[in-house]
PDB file of N, CA and C in Angstrom:
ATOM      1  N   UNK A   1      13.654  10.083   0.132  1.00  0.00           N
ATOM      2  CA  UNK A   1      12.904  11.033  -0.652  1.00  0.00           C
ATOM      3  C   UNK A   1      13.437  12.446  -0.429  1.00  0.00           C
ATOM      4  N   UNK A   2      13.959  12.720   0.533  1.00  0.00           N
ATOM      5  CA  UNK A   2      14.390  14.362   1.274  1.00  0.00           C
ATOM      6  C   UNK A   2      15.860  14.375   0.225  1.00  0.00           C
ATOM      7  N   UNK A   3      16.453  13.038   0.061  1.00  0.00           N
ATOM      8  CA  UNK A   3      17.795  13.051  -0.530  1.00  0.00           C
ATOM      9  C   UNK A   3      17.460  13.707  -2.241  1.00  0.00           C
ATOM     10  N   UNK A   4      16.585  12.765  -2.839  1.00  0.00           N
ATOM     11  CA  UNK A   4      15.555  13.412  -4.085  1.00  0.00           C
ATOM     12  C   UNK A   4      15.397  14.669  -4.186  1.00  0.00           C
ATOM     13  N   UNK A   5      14.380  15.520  -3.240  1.00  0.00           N
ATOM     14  CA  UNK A   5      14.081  16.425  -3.116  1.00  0.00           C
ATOM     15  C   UNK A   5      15.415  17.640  -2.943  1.00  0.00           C
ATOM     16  N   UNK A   6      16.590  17.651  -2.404  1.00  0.00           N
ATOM     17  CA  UNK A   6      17.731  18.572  -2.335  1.00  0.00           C
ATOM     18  C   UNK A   6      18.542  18.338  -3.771  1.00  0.00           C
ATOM     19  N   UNK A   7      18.013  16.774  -4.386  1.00  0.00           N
ATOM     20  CA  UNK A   7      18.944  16.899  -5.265  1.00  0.00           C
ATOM     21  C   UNK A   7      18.248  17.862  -6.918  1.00  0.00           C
ATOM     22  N   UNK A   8      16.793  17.265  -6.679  1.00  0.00           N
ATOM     23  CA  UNK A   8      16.178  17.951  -7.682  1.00  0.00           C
ATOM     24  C   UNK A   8      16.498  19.619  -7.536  1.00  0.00           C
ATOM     25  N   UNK A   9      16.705  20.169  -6.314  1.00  0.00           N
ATOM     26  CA  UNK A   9      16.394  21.583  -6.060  1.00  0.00           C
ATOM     27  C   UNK A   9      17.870  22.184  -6.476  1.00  0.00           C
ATOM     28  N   UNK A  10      19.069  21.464  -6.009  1.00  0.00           N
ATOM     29  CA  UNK A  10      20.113  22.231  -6.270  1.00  0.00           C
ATOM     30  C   UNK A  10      20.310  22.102  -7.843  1.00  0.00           C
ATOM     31  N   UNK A  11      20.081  21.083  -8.240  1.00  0.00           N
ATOM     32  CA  UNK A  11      20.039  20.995 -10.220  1.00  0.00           C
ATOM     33  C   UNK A  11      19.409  21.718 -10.912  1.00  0.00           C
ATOM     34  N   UNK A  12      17.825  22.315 -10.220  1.00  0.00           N
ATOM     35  CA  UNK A  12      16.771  23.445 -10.716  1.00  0.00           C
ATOM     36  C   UNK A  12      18.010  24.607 -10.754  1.00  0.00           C
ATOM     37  N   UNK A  13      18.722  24.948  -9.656  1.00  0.00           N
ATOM     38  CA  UNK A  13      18.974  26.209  -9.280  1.00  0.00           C
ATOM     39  C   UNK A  13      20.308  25.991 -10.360  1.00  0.00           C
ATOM     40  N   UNK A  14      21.054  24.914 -10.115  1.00  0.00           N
ATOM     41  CA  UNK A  14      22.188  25.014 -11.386  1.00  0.00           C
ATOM     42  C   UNK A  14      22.032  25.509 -12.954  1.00  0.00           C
ATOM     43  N   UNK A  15      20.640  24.340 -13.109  1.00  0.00           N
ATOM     44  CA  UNK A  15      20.216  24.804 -14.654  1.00  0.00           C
ATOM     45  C   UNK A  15      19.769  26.517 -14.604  1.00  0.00           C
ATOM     46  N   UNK A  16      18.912  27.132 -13.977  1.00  0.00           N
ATOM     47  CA  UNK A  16      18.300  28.223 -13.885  1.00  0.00           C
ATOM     48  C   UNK A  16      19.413  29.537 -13.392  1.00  0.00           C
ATOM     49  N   UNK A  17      20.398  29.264 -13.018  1.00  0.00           N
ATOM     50  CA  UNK A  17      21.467  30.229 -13.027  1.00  0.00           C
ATOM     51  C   UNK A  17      22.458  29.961 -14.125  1.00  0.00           C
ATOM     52  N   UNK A  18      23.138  29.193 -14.906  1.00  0.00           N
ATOM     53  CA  UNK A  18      22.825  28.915 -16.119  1.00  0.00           C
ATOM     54  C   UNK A  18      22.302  29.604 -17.128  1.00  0.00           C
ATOM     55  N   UNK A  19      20.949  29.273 -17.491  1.00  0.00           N
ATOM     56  CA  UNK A  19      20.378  29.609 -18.598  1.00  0.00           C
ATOM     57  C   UNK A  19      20.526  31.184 -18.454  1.00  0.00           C
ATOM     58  N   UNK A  20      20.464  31.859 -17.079  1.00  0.00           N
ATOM     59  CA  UNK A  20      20.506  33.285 -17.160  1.00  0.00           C
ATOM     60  C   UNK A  20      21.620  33.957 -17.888  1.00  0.00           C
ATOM     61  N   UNK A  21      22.887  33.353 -17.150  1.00  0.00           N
ATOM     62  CA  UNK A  21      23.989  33.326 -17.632  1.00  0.00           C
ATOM     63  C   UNK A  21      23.786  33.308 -19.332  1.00  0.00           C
ATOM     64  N   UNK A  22      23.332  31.817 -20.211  1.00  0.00           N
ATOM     65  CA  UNK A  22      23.214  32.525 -21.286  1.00  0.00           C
ATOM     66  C   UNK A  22      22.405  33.285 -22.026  1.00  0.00           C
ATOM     67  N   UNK A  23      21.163  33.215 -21.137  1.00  0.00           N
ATOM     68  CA  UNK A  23      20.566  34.695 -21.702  1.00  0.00           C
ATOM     69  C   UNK A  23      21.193  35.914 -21.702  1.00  0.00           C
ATOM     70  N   UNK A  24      22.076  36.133 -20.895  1.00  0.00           N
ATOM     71  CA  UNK A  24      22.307  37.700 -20.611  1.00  0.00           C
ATOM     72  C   UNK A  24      23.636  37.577 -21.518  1.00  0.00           C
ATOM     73  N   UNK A  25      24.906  36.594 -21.701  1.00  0.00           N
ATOM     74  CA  UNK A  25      25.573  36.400 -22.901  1.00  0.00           C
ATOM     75  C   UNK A  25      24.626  36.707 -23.959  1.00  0.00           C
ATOM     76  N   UNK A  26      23.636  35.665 -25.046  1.00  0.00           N
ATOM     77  CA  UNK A  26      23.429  35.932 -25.884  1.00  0.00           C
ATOM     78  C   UNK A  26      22.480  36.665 -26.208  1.00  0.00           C
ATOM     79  N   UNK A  27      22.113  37.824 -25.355  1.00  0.00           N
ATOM     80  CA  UNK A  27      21.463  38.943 -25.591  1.00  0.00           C
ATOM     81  C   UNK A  27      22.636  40.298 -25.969  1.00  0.00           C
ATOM     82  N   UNK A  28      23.423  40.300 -25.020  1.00  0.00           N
ATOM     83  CA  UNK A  28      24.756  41.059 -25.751  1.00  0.00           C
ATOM     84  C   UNK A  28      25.569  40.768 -27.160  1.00  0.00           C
ATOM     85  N   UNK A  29      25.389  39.611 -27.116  1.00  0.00           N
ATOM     86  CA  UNK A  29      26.272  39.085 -28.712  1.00  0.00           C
ATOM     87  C   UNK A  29      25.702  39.137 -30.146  1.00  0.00           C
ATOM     88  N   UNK A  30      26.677  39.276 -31.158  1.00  0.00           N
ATOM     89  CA  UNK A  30      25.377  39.594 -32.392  1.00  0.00           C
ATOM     90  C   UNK A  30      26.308  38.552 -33.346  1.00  0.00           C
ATOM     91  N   UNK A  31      25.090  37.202 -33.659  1.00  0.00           N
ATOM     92  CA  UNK A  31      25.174  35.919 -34.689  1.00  0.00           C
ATOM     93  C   UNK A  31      24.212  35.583 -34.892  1.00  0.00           C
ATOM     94  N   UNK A  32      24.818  35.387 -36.357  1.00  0.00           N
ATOM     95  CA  UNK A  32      23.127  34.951 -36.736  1.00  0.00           C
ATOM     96  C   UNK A  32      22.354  33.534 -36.128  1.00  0.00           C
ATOM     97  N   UNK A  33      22.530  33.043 -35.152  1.00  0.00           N
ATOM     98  CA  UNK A  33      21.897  32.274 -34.405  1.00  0.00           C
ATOM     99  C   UNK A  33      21.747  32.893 -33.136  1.00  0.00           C
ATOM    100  N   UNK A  34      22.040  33.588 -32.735  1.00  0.00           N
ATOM    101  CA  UNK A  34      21.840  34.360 -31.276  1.00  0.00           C
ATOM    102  C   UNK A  34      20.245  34.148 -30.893  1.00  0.00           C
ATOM    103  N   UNK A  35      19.204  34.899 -32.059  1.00  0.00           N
ATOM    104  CA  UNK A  35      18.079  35.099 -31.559  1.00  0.00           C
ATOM    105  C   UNK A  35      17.241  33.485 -31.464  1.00  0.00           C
ATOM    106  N   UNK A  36      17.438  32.518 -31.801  1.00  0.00           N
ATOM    107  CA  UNK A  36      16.916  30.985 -31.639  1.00  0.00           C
ATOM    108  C   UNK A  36      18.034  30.721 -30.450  1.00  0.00           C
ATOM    109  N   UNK A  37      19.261  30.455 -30.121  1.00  0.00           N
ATOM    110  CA  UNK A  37      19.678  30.416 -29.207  1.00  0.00           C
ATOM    111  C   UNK A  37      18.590  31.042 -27.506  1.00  0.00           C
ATOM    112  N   UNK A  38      18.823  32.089 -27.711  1.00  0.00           N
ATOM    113  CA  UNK A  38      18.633  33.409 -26.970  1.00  0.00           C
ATOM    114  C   UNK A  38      16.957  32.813 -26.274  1.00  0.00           C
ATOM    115  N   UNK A  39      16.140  32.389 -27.322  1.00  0.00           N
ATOM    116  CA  UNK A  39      14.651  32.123 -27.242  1.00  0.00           C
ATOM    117  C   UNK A  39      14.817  31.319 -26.491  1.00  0.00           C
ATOM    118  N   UNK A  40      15.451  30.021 -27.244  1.00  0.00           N
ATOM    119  CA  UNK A  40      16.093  28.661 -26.757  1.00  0.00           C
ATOM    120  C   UNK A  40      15.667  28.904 -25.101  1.00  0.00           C
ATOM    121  N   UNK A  41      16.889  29.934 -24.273  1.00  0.00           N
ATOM    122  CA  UNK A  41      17.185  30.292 -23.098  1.00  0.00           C
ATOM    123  C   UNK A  41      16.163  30.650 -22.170  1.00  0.00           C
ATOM    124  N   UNK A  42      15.103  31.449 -23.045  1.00  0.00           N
ATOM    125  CA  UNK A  42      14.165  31.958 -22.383  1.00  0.00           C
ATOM    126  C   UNK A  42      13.002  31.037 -22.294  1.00  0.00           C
ATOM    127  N   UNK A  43      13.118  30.197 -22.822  1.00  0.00           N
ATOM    128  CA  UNK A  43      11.724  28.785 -23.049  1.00  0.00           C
ATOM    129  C   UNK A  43      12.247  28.763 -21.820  1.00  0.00           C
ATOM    130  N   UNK A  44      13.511  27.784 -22.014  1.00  0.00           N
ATOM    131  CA  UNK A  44      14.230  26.858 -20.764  1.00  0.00           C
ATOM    132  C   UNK A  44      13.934  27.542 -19.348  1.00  0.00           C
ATOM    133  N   UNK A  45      14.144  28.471 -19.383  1.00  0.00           N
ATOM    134  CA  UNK A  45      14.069  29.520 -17.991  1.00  0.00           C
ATOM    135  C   UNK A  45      12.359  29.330 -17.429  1.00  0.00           C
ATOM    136  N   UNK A  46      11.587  29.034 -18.606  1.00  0.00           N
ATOM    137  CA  UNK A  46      10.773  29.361 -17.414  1.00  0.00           C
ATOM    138  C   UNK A  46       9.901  27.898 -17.501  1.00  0.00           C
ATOM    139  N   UNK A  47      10.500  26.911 -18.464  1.00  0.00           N
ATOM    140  CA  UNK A  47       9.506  25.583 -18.608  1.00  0.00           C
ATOM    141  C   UNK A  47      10.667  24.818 -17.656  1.00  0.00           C
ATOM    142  N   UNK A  48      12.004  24.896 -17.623  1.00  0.00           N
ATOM    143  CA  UNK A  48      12.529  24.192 -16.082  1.00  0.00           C
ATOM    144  C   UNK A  48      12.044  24.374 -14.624  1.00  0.00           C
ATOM    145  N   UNK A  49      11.721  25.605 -14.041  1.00  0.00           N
ATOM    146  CA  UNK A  49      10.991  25.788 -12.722  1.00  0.00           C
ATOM    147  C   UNK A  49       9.386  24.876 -12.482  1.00  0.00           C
ATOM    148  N   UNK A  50       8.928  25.130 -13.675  1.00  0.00           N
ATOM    149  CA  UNK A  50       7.772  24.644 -13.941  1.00  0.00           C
ATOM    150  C   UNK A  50       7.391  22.997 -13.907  1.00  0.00           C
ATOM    151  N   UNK A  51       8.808  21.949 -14.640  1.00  0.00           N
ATOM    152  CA  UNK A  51       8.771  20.532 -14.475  1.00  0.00           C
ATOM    153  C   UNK A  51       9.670  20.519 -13.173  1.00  0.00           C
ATOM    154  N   UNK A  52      10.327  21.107 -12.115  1.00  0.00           N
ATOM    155  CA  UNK A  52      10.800  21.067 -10.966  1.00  0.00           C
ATOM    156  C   UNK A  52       9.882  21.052 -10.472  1.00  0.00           C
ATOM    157  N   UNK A  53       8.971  22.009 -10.102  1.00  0.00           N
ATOM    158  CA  UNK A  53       7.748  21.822  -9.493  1.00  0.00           C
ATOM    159  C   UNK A  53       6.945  20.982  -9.719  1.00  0.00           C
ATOM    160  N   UNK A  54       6.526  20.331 -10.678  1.00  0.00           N
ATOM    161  CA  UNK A  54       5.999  19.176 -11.302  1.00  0.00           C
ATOM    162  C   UNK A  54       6.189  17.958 -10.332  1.00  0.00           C
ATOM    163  N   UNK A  55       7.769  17.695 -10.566  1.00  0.00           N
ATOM    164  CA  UNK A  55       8.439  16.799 -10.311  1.00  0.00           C
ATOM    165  C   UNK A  55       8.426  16.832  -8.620  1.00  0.00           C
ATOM    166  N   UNK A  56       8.237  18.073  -7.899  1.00  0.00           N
ATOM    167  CA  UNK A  56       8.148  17.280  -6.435  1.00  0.00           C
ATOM    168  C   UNK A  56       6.915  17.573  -6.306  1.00  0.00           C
ATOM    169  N   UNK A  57       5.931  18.076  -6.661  1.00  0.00           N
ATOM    170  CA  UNK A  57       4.601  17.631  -6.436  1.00  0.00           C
ATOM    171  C   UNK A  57       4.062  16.330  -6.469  1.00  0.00           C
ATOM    172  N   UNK A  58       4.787  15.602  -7.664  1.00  0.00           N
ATOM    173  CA  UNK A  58       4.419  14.304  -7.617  1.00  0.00           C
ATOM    174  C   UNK A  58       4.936  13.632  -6.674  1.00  0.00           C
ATOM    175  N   UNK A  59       6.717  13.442  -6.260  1.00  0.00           N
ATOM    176  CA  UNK A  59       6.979  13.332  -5.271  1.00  0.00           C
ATOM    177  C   UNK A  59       6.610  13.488  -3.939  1.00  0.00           C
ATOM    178  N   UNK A  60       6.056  14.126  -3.860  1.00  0.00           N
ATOM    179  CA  UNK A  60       4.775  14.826  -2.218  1.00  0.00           C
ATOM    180  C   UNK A  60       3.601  13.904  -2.439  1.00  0.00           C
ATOM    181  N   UNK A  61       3.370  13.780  -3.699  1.00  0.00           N
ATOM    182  CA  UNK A  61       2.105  12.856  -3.477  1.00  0.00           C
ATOM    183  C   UNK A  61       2.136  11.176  -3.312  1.00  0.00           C
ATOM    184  N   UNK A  62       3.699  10.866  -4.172  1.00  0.00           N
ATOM    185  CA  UNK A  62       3.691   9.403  -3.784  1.00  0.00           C
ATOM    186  C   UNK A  62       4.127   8.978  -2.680  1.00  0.00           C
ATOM    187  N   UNK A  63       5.175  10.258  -1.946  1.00  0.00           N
ATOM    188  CA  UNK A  63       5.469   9.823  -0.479  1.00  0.00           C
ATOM    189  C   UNK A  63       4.375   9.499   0.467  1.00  0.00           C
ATOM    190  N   UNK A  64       3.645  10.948   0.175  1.00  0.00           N
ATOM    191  CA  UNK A  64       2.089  10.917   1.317  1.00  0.00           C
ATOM    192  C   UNK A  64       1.441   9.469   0.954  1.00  0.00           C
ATOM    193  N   UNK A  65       1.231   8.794  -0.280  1.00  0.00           N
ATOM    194  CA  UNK A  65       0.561   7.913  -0.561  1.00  0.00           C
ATOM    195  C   UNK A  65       1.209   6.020   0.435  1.00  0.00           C
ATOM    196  N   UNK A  66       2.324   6.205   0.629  1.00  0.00           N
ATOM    197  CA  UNK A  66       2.902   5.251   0.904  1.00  0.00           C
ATOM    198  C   UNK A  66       2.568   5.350   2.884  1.00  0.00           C
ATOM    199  N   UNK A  67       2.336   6.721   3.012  1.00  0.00           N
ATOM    200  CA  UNK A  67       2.121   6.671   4.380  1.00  0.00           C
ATOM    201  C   UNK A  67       0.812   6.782   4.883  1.00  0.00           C
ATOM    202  N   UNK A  68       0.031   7.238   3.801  1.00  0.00           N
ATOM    203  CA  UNK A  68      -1.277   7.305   4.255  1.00  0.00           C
ATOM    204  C   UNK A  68      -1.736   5.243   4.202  1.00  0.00           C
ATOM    205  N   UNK A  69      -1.659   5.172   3.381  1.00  0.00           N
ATOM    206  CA  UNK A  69      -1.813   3.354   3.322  1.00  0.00           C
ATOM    207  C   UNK A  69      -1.270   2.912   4.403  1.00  0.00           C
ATOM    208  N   UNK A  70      -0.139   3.150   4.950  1.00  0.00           N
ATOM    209  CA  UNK A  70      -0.100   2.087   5.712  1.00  0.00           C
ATOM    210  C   UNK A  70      -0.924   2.701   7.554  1.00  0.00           C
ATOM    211  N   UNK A  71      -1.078   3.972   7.137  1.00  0.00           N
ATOM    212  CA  UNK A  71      -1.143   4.167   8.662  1.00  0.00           C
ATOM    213  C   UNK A  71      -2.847   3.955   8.554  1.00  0.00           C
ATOM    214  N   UNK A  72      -3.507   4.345   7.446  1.00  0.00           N
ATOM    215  CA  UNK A  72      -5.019   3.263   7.128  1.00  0.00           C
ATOM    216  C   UNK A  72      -5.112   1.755   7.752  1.00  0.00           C
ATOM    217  N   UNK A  73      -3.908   1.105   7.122  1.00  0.00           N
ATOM    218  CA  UNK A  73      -4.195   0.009   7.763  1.00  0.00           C
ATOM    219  C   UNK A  73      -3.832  -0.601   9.267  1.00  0.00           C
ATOM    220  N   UNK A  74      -2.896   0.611   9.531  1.00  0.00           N
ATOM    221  CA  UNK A  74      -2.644   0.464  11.149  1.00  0.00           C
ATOM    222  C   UNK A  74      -4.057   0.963  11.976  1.00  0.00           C
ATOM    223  N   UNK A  75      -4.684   1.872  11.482  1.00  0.00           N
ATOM    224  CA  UNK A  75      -5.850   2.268  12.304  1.00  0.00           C
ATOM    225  C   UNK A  75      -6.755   1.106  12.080  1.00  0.00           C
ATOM    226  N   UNK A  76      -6.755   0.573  11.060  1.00  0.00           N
ATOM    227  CA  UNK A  76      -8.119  -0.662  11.298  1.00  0.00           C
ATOM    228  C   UNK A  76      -7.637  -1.473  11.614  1.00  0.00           C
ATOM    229  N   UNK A  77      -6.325  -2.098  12.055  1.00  0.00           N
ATOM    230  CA  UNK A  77      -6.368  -3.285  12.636  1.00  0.00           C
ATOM    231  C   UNK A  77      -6.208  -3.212  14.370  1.00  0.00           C
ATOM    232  N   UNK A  78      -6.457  -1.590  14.453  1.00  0.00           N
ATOM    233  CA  UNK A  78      -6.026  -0.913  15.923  1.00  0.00           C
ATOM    234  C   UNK A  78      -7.816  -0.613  15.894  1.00  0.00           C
ATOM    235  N   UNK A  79      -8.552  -0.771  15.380  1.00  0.00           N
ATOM    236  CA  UNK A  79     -10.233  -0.728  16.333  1.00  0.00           C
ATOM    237  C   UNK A  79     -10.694  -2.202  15.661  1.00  0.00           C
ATOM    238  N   UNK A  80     -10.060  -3.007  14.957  1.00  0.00           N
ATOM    239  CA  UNK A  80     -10.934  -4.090  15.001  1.00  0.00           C
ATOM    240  C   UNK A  80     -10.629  -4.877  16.253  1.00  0.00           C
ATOM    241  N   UNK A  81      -8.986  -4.749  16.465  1.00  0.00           N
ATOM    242  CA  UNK A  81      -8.497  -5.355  17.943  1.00  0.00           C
ATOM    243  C   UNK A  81      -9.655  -4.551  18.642  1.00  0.00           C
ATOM    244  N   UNK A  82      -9.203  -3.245  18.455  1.00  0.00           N
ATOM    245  CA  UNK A  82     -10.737  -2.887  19.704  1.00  0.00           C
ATOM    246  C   UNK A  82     -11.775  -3.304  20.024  1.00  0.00           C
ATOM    247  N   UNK A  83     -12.654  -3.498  19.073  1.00  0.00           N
ATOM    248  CA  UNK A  83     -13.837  -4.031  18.231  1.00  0.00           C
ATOM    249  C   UNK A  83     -13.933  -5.879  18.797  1.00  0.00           C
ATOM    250  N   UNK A  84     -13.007  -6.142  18.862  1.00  0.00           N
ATOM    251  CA  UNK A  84     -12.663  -7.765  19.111  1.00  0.00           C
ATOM    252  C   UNK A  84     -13.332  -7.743  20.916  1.00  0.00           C
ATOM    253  N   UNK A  85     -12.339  -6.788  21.109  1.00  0.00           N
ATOM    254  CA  UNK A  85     -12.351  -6.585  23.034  1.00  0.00           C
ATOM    255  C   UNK A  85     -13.604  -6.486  23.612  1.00  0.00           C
ATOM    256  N   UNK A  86     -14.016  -5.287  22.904  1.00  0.00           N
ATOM    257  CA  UNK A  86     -15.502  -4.770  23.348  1.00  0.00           C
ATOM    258  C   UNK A  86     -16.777  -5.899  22.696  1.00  0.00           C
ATOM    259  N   UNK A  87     -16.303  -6.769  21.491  1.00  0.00           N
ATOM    260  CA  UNK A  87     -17.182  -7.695  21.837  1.00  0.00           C
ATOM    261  C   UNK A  87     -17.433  -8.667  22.780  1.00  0.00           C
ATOM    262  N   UNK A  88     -16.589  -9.351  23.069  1.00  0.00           N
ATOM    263  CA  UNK A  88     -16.148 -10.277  24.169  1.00  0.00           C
ATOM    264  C   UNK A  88     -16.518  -9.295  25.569  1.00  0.00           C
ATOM    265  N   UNK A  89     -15.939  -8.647  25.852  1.00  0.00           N
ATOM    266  CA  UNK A  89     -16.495  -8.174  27.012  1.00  0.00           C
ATOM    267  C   UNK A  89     -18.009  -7.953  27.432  1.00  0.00           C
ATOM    268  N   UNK A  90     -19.041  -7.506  26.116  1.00  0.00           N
ATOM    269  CA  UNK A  90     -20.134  -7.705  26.030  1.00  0.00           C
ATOM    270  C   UNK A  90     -20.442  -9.164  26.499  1.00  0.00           C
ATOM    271  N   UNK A  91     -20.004 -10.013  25.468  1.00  0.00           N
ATOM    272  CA  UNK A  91     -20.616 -11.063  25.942  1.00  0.00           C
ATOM    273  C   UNK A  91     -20.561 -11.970  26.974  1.00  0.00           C
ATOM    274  N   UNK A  92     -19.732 -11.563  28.033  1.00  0.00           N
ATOM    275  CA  UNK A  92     -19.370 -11.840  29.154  1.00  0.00           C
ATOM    276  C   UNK A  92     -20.311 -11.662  30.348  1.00  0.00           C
TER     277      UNK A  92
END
């Protein structure tokens, strides 16, 4: 998941240095597509950071999810053993 997580982050930072790059090109240049281009750039700029973050939030949550389960079920089978002991010893 850590391998995920460096790879999502250096691709955020590729795309997002990038798009600056052509924002700041097609803000200097004059065609008649520049200004849909140009917009294009400025969506991208700020709805990519936004599904990066997305994307390891969810990641944070399915990792935690895989560890919270199992260490749930390590704690109950670690006081029912308990639970087992302290009965028997009672009834002794």
């Amino acid at each position: 998941m850590q391998k995920l997580k460096r790879i999502l982050a250096l691709t955020g930072a590729v795309l997002l240095i990038g798009m600056y790059l052509i924002t700041l090109i097609l803000g200097l240049t004059a065609s008649p597509a520049t200004q849909d281009m140009l917009m294009a750039a400025i969506v991208c700029t700020v709805v990519i950071p936004c599904l990066l973050y997305a994307f390891m939030l969810v990641a944070r949550v399915l990792d935690n999810r895989g560890h919270s389960d199992s260490q749930s079920k390590a704690d109950r089978q670690k006081s029912l053993a308990g639970s087992a002991k302290d009965g028997s010893a009672k009834e002794r």
